[in-house]
PDB file of N, CA and C in Angstrom:
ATOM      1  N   UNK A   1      11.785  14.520   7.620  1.00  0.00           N
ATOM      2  CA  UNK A   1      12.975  13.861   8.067  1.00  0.00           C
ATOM      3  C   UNK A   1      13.911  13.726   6.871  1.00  0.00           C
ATOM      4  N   UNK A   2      14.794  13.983   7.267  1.00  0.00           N
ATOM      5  CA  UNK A   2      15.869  14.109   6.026  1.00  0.00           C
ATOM      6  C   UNK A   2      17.238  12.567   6.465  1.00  0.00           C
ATOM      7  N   UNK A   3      17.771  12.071   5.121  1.00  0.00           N
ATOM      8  CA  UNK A   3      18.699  11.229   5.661  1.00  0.00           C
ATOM      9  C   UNK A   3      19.663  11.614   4.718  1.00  0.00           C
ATOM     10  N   UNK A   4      19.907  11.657   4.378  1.00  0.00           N
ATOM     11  CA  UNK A   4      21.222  12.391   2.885  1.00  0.00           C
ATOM     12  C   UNK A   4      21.550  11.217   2.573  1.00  0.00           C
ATOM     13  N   UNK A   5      20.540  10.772   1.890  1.00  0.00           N
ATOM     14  CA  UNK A   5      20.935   9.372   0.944  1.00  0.00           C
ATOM     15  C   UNK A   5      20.891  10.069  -0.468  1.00  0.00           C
ATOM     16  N   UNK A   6      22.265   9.399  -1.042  1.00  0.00           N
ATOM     17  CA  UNK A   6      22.260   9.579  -2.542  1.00  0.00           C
ATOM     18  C   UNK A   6      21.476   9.123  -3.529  1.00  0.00           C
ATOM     19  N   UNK A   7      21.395   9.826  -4.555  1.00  0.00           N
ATOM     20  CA  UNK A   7      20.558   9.593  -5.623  1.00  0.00           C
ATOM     21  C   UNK A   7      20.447   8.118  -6.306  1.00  0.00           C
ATOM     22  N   UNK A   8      21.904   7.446  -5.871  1.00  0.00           N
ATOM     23  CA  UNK A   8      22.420   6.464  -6.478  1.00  0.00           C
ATOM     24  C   UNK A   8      21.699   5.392  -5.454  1.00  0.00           C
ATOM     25  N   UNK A   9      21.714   5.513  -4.414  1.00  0.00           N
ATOM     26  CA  UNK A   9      20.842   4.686  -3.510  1.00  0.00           C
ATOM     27  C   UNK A   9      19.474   4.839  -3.540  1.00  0.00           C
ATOM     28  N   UNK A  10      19.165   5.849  -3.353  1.00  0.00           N
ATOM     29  CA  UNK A  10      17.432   6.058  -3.840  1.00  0.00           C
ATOM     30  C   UNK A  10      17.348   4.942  -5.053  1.00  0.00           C
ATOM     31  N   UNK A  11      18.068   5.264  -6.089  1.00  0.00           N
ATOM     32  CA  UNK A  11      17.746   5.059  -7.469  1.00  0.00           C
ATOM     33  C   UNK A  11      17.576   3.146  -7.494  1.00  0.00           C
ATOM     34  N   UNK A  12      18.552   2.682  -6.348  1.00  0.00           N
ATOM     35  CA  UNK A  12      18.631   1.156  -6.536  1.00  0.00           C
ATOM     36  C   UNK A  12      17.594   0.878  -5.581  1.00  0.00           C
ATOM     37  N   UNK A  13      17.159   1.403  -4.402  1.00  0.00           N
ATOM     38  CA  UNK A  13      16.071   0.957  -3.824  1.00  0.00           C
ATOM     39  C   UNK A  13      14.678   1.032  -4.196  1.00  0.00           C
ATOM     40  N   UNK A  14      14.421   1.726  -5.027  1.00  0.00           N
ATOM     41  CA  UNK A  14      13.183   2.271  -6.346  1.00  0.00           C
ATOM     42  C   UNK A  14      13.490   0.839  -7.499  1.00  0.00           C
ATOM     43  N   UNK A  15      14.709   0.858  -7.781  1.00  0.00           N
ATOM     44  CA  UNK A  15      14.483  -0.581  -9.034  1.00  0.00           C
ATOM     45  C   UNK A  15      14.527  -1.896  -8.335  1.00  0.00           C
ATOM     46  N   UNK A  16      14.579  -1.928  -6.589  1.00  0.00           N
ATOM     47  CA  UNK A  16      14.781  -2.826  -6.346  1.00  0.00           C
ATOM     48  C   UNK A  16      12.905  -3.086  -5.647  1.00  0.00           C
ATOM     49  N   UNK A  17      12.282  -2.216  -5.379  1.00  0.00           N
ATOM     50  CA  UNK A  17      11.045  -2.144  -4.748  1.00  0.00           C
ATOM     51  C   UNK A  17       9.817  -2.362  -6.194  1.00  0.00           C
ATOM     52  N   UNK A  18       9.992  -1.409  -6.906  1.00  0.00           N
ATOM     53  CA  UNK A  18       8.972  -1.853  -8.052  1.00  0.00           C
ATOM     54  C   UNK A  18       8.830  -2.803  -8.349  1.00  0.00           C
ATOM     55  N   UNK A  19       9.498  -4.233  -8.483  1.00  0.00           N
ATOM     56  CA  UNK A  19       9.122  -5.520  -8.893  1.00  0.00           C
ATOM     57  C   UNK A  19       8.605  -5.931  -7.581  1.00  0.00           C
ATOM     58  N   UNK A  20       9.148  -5.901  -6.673  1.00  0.00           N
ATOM     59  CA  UNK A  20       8.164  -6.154  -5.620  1.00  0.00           C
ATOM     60  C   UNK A  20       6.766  -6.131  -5.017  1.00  0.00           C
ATOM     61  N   UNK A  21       6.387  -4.833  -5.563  1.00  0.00           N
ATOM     62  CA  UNK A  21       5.408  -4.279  -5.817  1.00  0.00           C
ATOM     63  C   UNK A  21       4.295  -4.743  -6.965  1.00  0.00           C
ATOM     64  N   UNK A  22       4.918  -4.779  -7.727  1.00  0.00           N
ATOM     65  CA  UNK A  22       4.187  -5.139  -8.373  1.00  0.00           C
ATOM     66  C   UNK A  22       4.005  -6.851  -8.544  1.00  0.00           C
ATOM     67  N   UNK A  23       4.673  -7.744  -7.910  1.00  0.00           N
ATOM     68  CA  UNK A  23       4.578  -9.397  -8.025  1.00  0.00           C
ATOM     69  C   UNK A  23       3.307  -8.953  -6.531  1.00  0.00           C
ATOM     70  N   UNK A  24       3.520  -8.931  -5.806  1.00  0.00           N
ATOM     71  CA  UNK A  24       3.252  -9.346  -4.865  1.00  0.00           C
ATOM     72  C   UNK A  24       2.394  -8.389  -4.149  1.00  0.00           C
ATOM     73  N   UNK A  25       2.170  -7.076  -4.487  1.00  0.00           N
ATOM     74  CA  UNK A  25       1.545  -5.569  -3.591  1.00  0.00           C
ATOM     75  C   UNK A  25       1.575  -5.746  -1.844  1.00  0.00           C
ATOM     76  N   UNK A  26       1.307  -4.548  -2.006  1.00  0.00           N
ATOM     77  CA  UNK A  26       1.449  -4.330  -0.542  1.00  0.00           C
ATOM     78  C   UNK A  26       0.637  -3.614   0.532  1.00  0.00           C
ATOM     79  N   UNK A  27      -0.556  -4.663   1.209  1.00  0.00           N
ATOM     80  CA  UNK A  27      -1.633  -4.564   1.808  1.00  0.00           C
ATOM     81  C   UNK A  27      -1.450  -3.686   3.096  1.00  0.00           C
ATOM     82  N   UNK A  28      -2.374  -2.710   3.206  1.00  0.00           N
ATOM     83  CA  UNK A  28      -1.837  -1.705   4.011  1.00  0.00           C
ATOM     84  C   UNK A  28      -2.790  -2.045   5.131  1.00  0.00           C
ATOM     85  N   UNK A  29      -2.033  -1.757   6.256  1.00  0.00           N
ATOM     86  CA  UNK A  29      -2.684  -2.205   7.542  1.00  0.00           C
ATOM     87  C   UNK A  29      -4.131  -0.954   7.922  1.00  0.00           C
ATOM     88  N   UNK A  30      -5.094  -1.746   8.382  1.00  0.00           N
ATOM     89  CA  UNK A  30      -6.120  -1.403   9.181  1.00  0.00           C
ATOM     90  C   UNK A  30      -7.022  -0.456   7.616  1.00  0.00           C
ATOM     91  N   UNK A  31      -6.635  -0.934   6.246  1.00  0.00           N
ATOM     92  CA  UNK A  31      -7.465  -0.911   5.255  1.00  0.00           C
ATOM     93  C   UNK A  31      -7.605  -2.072   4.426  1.00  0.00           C
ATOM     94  N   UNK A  32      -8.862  -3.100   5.242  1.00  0.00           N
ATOM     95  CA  UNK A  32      -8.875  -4.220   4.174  1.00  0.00           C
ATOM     96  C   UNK A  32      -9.064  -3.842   2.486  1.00  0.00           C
ATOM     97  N   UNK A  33      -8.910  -4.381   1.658  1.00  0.00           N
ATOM     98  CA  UNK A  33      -9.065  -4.684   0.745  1.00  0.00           C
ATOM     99  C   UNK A  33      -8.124  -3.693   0.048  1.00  0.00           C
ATOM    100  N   UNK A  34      -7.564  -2.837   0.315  1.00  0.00           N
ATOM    101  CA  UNK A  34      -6.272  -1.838  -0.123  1.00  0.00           C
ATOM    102  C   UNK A  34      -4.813  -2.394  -0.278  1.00  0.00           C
ATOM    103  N   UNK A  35      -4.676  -2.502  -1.501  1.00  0.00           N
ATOM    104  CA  UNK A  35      -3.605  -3.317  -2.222  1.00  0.00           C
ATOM    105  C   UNK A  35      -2.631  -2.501  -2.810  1.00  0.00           C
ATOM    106  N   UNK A  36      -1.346  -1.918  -2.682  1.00  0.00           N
ATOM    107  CA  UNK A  36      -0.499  -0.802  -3.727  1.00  0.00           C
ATOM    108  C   UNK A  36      -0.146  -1.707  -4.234  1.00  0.00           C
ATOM    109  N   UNK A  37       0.046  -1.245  -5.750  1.00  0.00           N
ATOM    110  CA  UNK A  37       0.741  -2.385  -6.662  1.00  0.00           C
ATOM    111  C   UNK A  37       2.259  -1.503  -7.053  1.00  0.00           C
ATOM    112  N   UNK A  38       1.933  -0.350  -7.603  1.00  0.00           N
ATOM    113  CA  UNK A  38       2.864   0.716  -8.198  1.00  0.00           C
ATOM    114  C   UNK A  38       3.493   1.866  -6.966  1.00  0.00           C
ATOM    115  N   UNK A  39       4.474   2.323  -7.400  1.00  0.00           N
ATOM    116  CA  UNK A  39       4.788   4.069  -6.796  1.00  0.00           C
ATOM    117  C   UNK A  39       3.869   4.677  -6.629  1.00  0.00           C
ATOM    118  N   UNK A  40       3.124   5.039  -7.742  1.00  0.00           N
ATOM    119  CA  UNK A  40       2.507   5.804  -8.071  1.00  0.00           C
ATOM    120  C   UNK A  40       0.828   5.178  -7.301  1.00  0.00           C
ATOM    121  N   UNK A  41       0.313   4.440  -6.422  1.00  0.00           N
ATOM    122  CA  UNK A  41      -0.495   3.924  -5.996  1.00  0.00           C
ATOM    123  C   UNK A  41       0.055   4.247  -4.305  1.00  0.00           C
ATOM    124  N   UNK A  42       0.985   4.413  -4.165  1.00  0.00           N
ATOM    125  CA  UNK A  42       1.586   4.723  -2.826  1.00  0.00           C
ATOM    126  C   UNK A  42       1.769   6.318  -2.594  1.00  0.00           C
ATOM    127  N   UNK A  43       1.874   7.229  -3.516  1.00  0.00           N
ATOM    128  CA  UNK A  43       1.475   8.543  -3.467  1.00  0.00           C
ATOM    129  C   UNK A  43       0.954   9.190  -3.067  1.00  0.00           C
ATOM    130  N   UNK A  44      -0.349   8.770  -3.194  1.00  0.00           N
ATOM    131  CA  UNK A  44      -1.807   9.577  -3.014  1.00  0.00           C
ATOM    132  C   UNK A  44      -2.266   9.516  -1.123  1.00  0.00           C
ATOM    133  N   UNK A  45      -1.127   7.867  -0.961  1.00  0.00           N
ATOM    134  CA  UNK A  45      -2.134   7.667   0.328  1.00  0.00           C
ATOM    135  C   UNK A  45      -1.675   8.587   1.211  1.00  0.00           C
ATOM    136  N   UNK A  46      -2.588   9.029   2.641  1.00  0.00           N
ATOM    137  CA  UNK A  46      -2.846  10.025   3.633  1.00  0.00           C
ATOM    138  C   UNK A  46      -1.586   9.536   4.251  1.00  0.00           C
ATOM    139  N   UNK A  47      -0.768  10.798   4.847  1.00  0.00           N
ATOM    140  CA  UNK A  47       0.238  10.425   5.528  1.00  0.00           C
ATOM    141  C   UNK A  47      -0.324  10.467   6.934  1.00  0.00           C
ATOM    142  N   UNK A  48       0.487   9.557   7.782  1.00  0.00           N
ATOM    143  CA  UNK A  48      -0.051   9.351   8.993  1.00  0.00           C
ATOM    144  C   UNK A  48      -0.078  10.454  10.074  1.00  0.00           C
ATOM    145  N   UNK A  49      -0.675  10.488  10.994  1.00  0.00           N
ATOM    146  CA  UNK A  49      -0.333  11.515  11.817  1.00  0.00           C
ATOM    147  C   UNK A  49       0.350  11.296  12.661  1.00  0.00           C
ATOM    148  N   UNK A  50       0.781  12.489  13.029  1.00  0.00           N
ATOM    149  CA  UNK A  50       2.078  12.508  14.220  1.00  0.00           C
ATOM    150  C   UNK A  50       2.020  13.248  15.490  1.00  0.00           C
TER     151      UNK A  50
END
């Protein structure tokens, strides 16, 4: 899926999400104990199916 968001928006929603992330992580549904803290912890995970 494509949205043609600018780089400049990407770029503020990335500095605006990392502190978030990292105060507080973000518990992913229907995997207890799975916590992302970083970007880079949100990467790896399996994309859902469709």
């Amino acid at each position: 899926m494509h949205y043609e968001a600018g780089s400049s928006t990407i770029g503020r929603a990335l500095a605006e999400i990392r502190p978030l992330l990292a105060e507080r992580g973000f518990a992913v549904p229907d995997r207890p104990g799975v916590r992302l803290r970083t970007l880079a912890d949100v990467s790896p995970m399996p994309k859902p199916r469709t």
